[in-house]
N, C-alpha and C. Protein backbone atom coordinates (compact mmCIF):
# COMPACT_ATOMS: atom_id res chain seq x y z
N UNK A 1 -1.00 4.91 -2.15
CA UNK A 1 -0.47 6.21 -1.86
C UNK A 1 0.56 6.55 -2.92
N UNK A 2 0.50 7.57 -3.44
CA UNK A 2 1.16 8.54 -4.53
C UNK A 2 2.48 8.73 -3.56
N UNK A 3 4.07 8.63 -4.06
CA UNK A 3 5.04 9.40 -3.54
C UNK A 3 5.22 9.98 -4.45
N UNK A 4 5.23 11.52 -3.61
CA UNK A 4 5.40 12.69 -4.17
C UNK A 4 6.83 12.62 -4.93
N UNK A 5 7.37 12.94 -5.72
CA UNK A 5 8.80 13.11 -6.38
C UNK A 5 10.00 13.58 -5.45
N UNK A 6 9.25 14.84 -4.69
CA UNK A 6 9.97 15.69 -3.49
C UNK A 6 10.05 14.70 -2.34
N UNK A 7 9.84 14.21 -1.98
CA UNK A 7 9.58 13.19 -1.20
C UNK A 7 10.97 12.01 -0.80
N UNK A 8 11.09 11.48 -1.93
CA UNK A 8 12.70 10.98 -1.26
C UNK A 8 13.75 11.33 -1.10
N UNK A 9 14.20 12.79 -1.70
CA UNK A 9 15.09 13.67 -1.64
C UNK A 9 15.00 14.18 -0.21
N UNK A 10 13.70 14.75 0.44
CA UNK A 10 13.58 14.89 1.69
C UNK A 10 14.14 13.91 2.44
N UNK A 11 13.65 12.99 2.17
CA UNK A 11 13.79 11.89 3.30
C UNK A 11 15.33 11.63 3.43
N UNK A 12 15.68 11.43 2.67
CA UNK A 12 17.64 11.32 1.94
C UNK A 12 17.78 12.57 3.32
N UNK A 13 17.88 13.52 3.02
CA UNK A 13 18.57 14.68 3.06
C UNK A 13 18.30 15.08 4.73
N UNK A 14 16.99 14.07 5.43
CA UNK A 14 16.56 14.44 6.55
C UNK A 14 17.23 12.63 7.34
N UNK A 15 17.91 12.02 6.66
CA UNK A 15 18.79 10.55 6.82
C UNK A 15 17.54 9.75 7.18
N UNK A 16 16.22 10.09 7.10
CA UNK A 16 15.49 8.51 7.30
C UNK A 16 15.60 7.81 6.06
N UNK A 17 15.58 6.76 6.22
CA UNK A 17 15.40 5.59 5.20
C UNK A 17 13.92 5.14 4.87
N UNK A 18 13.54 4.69 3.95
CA UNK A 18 12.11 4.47 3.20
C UNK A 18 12.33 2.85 2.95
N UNK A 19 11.01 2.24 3.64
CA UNK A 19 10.66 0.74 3.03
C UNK A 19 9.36 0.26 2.19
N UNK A 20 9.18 0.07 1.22
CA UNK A 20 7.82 -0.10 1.09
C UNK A 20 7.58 -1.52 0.85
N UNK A 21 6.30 -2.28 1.74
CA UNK A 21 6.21 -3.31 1.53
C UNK A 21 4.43 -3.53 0.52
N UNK A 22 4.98 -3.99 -0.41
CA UNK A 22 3.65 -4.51 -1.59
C UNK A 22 3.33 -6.01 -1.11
N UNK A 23 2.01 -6.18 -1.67
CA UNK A 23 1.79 -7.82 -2.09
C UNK A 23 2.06 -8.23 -3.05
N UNK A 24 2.59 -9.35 -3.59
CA UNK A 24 2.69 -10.03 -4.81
C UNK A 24 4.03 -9.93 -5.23
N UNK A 25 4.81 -10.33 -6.18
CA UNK A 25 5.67 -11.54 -6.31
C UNK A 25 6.93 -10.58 -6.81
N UNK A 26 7.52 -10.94 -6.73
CA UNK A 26 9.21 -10.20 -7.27
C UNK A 26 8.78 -9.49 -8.69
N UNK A 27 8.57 -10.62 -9.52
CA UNK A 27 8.43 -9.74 -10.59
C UNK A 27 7.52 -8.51 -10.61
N UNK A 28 6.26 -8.91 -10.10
CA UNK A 28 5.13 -7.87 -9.85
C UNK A 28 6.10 -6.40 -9.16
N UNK A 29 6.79 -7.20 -8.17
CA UNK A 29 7.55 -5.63 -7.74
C UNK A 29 9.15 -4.84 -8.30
N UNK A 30 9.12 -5.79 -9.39
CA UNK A 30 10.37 -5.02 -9.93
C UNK A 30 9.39 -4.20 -11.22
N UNK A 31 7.95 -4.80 -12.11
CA UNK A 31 7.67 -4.20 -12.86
C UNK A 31 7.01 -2.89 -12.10
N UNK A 32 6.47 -3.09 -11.01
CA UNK A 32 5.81 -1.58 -10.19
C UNK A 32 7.21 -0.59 -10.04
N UNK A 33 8.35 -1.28 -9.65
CA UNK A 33 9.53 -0.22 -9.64
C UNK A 33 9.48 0.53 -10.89
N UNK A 34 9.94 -0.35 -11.78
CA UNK A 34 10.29 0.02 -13.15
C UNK A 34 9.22 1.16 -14.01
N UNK A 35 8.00 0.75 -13.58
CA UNK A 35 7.38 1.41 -14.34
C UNK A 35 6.82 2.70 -13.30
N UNK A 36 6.69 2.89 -12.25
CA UNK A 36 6.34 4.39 -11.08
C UNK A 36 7.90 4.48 -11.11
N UNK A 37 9.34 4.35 -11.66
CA UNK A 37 10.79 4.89 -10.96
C UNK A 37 10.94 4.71 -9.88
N UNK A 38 10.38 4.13 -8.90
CA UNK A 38 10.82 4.02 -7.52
C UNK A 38 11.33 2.57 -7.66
N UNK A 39 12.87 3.14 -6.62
CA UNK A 39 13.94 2.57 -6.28
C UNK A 39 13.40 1.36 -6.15
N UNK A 40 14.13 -0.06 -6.51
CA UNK A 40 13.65 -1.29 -6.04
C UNK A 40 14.33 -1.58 -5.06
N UNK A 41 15.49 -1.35 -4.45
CA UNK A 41 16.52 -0.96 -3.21
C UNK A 41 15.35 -0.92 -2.39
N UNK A 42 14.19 -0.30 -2.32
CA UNK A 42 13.30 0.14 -0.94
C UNK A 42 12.09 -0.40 -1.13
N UNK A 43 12.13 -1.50 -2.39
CA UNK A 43 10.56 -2.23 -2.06
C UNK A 43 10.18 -3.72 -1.93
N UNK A 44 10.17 -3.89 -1.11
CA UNK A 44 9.93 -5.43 -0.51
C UNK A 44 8.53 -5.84 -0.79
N UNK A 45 8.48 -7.05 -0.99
CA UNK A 45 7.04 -7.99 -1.73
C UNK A 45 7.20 -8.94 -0.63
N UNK A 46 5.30 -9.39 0.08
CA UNK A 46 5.10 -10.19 0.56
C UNK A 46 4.17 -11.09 -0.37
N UNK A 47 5.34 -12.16 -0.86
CA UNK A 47 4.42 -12.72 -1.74
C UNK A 47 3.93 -14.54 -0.70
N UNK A 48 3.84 -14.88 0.51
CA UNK A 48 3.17 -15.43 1.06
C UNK A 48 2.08 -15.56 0.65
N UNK A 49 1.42 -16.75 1.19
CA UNK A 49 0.09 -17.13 0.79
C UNK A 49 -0.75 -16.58 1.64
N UNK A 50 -0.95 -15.80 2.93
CA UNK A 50 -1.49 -15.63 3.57
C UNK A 50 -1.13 -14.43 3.62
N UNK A 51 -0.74 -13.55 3.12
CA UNK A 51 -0.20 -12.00 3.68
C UNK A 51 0.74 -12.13 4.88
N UNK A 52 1.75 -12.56 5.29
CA UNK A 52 1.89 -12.45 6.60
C UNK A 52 2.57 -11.42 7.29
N UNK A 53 2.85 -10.77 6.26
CA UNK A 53 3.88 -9.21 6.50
C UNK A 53 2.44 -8.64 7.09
N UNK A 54 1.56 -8.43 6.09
CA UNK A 54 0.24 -7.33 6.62
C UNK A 54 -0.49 -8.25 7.76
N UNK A 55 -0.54 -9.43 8.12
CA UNK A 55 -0.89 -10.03 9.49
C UNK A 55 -0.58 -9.37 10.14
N UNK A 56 1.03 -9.69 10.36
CA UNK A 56 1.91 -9.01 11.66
C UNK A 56 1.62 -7.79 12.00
N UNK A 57 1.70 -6.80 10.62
CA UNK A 57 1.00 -5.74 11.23
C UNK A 57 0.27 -5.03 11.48
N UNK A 58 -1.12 -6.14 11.21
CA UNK A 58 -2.68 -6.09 12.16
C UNK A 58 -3.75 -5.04 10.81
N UNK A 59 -2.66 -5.08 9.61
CA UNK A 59 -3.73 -4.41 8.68
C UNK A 59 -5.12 -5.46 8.20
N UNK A 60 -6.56 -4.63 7.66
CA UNK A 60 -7.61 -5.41 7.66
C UNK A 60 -7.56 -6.40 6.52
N UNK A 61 -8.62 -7.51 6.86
CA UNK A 61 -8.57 -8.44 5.78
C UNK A 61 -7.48 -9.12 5.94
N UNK A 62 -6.90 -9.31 6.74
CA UNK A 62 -5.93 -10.13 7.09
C UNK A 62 -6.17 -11.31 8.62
N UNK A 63 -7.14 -10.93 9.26
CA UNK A 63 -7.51 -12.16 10.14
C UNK A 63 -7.78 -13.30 9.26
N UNK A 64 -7.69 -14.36 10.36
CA UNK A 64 -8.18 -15.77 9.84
C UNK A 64 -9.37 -16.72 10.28
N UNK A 65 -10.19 -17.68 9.86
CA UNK A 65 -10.95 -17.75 10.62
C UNK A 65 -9.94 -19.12 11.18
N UNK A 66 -11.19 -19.70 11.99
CA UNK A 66 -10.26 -21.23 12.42
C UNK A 66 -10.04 -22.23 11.21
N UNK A 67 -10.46 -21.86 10.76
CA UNK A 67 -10.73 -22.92 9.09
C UNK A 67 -9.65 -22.26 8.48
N UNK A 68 -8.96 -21.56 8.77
CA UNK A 68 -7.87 -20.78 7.97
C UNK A 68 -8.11 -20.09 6.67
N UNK A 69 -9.82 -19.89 6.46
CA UNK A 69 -9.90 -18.90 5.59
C UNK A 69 -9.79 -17.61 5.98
N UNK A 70 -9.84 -16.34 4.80
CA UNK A 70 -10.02 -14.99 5.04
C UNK A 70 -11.22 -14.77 5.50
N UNK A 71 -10.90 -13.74 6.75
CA UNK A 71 -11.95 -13.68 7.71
C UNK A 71 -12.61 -11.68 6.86
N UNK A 72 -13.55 -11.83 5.66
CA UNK A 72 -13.35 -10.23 5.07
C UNK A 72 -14.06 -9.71 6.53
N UNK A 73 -13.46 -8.41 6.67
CA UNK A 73 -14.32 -7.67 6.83
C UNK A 73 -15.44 -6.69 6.35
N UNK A 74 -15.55 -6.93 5.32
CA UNK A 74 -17.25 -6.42 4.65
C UNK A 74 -16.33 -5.38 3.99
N UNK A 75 -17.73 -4.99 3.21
CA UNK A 75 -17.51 -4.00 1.65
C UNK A 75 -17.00 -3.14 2.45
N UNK A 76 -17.14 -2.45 3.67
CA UNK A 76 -17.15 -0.99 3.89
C UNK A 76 -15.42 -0.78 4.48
N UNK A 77 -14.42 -2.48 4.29
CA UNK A 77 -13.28 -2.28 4.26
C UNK A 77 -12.89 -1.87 2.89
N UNK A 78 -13.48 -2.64 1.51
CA UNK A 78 -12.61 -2.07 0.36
C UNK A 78 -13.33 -0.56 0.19
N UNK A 79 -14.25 -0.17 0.38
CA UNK A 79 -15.04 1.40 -0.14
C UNK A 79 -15.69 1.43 0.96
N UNK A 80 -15.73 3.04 1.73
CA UNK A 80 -15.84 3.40 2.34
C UNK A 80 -16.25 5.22 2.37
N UNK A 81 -16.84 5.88 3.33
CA UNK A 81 -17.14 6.83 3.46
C UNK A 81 -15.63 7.63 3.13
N UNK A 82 -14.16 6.81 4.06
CA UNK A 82 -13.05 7.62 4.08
C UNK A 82 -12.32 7.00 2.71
N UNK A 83 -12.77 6.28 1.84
CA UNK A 83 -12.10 6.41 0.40
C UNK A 83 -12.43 7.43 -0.57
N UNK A 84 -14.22 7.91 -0.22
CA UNK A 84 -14.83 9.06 -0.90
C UNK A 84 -13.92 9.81 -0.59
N UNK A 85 -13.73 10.23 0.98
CA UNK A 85 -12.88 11.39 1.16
C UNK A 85 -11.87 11.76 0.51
N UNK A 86 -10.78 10.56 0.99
CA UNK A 86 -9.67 11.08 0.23
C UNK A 86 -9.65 11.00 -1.01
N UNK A 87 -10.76 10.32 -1.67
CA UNK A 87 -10.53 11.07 -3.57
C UNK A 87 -10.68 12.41 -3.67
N UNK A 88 -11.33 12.83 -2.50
CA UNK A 88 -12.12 14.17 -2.97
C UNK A 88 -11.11 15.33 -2.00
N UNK A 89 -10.42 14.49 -1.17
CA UNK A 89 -9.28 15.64 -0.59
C UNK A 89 -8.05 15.63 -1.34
N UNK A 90 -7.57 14.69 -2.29
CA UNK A 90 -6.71 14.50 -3.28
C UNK A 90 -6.82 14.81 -4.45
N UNK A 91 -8.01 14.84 -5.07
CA UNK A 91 -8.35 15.25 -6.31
C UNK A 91 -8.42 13.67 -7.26
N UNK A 92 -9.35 13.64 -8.29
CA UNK A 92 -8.72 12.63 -8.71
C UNK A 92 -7.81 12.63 -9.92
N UNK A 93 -7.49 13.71 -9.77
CA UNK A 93 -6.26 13.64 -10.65
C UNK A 93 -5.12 12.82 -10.85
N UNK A 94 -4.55 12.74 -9.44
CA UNK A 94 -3.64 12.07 -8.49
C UNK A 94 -4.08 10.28 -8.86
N UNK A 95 -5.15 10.11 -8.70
CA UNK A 95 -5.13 9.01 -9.35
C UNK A 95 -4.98 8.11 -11.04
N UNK A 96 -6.07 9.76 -11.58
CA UNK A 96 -5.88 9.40 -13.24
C UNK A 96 -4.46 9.29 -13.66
N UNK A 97 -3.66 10.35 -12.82
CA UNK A 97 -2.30 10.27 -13.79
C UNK A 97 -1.59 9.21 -13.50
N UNK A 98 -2.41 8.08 -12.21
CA UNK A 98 -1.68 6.51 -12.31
C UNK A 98 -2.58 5.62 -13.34
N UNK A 99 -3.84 6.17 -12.79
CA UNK A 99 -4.23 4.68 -13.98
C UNK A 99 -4.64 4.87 -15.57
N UNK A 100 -4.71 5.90 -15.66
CA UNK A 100 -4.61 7.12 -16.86
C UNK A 100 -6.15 6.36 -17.20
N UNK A 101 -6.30 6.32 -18.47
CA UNK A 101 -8.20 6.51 -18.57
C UNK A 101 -7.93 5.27 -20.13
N UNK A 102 -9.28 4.96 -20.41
CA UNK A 102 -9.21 3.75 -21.95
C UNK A 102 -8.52 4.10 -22.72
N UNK A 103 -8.21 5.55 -23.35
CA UNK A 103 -7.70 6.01 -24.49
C UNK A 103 -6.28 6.58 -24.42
N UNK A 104 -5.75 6.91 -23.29
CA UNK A 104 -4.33 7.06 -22.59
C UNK A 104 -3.88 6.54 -21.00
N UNK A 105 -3.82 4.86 -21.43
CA UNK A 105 -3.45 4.28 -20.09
C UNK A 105 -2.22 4.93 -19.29
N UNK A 106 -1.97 4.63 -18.16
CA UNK A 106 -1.45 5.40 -17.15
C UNK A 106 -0.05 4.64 -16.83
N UNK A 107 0.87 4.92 -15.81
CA UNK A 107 1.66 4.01 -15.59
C UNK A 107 1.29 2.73 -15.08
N UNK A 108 0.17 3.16 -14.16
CA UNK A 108 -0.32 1.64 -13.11
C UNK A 108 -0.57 0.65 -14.29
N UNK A 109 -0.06 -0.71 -14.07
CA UNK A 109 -0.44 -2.06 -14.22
C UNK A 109 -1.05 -3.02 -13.27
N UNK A 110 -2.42 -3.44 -13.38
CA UNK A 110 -2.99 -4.08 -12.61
C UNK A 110 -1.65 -5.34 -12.45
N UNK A 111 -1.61 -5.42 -11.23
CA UNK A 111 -0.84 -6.78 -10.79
C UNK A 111 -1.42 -7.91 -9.80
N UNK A 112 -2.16 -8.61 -10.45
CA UNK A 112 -2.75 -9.63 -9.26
C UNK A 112 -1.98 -10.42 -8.56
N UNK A 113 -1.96 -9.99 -7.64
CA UNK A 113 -1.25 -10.77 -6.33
C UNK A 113 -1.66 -12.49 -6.96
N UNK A 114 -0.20 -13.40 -6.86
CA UNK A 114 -0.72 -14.95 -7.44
C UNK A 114 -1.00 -15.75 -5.35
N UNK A 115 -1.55 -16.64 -5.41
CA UNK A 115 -1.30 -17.41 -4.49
C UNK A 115 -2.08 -18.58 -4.84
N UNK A 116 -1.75 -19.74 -4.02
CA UNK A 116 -1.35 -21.15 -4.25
C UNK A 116 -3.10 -21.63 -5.06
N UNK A 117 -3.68 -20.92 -4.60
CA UNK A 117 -5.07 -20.79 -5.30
C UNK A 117 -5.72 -19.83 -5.46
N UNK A 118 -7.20 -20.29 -6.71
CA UNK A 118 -7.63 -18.70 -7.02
C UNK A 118 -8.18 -18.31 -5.74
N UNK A 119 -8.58 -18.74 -4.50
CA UNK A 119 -9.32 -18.19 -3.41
C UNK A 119 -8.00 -17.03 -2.82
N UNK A 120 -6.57 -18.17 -2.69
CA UNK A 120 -5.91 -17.08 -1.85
C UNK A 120 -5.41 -15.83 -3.01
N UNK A 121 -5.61 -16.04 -4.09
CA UNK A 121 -5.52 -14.81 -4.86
C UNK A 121 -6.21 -13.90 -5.12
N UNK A 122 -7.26 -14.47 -4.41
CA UNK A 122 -9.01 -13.07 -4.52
C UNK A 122 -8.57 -12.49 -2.81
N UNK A 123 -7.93 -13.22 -2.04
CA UNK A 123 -8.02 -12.55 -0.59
C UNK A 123 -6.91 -11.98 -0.61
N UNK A 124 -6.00 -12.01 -1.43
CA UNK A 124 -4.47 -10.58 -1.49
C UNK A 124 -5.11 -9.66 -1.91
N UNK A 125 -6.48 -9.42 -2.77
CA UNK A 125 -6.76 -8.73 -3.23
C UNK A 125 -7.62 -7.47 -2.58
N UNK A 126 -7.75 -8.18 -1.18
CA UNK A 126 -9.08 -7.33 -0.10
C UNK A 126 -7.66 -6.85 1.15
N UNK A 127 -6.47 -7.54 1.11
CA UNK A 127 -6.23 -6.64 1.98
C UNK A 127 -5.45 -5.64 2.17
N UNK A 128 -5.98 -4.56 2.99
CA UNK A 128 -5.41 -3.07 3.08
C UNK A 128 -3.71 -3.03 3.92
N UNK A 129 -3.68 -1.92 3.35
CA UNK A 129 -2.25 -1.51 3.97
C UNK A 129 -2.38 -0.33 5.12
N UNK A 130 -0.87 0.03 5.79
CA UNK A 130 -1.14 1.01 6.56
C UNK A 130 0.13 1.74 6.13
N UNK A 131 1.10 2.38 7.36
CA UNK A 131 2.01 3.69 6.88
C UNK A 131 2.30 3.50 8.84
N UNK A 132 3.95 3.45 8.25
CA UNK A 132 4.55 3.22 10.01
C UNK A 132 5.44 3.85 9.61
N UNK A 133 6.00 4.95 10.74
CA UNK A 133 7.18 5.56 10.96
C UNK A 133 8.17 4.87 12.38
N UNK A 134 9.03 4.72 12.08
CA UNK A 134 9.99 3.98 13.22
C UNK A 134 10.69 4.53 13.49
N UNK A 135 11.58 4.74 14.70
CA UNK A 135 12.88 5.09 15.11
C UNK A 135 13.25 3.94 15.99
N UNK A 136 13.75 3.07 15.38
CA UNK A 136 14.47 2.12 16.20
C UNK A 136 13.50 1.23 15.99
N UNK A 137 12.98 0.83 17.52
CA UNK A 137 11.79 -0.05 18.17
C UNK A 137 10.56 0.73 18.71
N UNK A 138 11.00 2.25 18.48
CA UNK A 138 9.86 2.79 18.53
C UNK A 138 8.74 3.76 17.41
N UNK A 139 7.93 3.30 17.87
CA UNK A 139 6.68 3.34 16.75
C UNK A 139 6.25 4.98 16.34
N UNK A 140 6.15 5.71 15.82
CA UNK A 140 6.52 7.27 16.12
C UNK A 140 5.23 7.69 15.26
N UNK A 141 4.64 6.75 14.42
CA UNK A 141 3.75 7.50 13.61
C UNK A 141 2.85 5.66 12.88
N UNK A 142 1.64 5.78 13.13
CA UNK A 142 1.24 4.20 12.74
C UNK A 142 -0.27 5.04 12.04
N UNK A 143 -0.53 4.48 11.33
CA UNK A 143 -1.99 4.69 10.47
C UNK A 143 -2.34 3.21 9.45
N UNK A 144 -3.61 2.53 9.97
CA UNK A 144 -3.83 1.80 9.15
C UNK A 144 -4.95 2.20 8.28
N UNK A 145 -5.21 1.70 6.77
CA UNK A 145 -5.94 2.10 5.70
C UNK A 145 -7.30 1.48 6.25
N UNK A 146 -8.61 2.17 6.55
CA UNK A 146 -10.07 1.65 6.68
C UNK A 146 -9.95 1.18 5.52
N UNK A 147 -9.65 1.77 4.34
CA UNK A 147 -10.22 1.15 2.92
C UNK A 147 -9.64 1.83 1.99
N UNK A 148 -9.96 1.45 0.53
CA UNK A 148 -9.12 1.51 0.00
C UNK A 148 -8.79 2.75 -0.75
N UNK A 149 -8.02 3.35 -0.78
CA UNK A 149 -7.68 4.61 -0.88
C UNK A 149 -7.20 5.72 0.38
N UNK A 150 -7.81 5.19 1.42
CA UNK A 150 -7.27 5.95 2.34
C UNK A 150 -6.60 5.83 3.40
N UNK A 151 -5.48 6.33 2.80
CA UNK A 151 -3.58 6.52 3.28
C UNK A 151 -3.65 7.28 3.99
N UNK A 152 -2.72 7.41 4.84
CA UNK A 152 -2.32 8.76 5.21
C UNK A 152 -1.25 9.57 4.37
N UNK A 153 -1.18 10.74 4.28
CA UNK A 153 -0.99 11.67 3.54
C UNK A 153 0.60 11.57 3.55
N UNK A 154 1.31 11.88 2.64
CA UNK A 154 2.84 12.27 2.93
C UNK A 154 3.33 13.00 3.82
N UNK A 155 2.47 14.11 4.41
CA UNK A 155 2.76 15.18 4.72
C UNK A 155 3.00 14.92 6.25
N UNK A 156 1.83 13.73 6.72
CA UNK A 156 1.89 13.27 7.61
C UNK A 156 3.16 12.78 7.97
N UNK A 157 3.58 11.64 7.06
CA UNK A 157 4.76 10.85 7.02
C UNK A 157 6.07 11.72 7.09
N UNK A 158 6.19 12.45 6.24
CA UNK A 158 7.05 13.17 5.98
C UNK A 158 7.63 14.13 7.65
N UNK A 159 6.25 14.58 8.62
CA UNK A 159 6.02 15.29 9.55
C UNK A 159 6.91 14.22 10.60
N UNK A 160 6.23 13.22 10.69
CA UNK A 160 6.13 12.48 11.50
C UNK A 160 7.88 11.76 11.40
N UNK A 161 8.35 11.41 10.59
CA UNK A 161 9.67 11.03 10.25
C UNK A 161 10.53 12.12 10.36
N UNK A 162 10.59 13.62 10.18
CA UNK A 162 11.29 14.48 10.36
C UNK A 162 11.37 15.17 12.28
N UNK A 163 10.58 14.80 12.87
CA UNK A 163 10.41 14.79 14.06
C UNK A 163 11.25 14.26 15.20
C-alpha cells in the first residue's frame, strides 16, 4: 500500500498515531524508510523466523503445519482476481512510480526478508499483510490482504481512524 503524502499530516492533525509493521530485518527497514521518506519512528520489522507479528494477526500464509512448516495457501493467495482489481482500480501508475521500469528504476528496493534458512526465507516471502485501525482495545476497522496487492485503500483507513 502507497501512503499518500497527505496522509500523515491528516492523521497528525486528526491525533491518531500510525504503525507500520514490515517483514525483514532492521536494516531492510531503515533502508525502506530512507528511501519511500517515511518516518522510521512508525515502522516496526518482524524479523522472526516464522512471521509471528503476521501469525498473531491471522494474516495468510502464515499457518503452520504440525511439522512446523508453511502451511501456503495456493497461488490464488499471492495473485488473485482482487490483485487484478486493485491494479486496475489504482492505476498502475501508483505502482510504476515505486518500482519505476529497467531504464528508470523506482524508489522500491527488492528486500528479501533473511531467515535462519533459504526455506524460511521463501515463506516471508508468501505472506500477506492486512490494515487495523484501533482505539484502545478496540478493533474499529480490520481488512486482511487476499493477495498481493490488495490493501485496503487509505481512504478507508483514513475514514475509519477519523471516526
Amino acid at each position: 500500500m502507497q501512503l499518500r503524502r497527505d496522509a500523515l499530516p491528516a492523521l497528525e492533525a486528526a491525533g491518531v498515531g500510525l504503525a507500520v509493521v514490515g517483514i525483514g530485518s532492521l536494516d531492510s527497514g531503515e533502508t525502506f524508510a530512507e528511501r519511500t521518506e517515511f518516518p522510521s519512528s512508525m515502522l516496526y520489522v518482524d524479523d522472526s523466523d516464522e512471521s509471528e507479528t503476521y501469525r498473531a494477526a491471522g494474516t495468510r500464509n502464515t499457518k503452520r503445519k504440525p511439522d512446523g512448516k508453511a502451511d501456503f495457501e495456493g497461488i490464488g493467495s499471492m495473485w488473485s482476481k482482487a490483485t487484478n482489481s486493485a491494479l486496475e482500480e489504482r492505476g498502475k501508475q501508483d505502482l510504476d512510480a515505486i518500482t519505476g521500469s529497467l531504464f528508470k528504476p523506482g524508489i522500491y528496493k527488492p528486500l528479501m526478508p533473511k531467515g535462519s534458512t533459504m526455506a524460511r526465507s521463501m515463506e516471508k516471502t508468501m505472506v500477506q499483510g492486512g490494515s487495523f485501525v484501533f482505539e484502545g482495545d478496540e478493533v474499529l476497522f480490520e481488512h486482511y490482504d487476499e493477495s498481493s496487492g490488495a490493501h485496503a485503500s487509505i481512504e478507508d483507513l483514513l475514514k475509519a481512524a477519523k471516526a
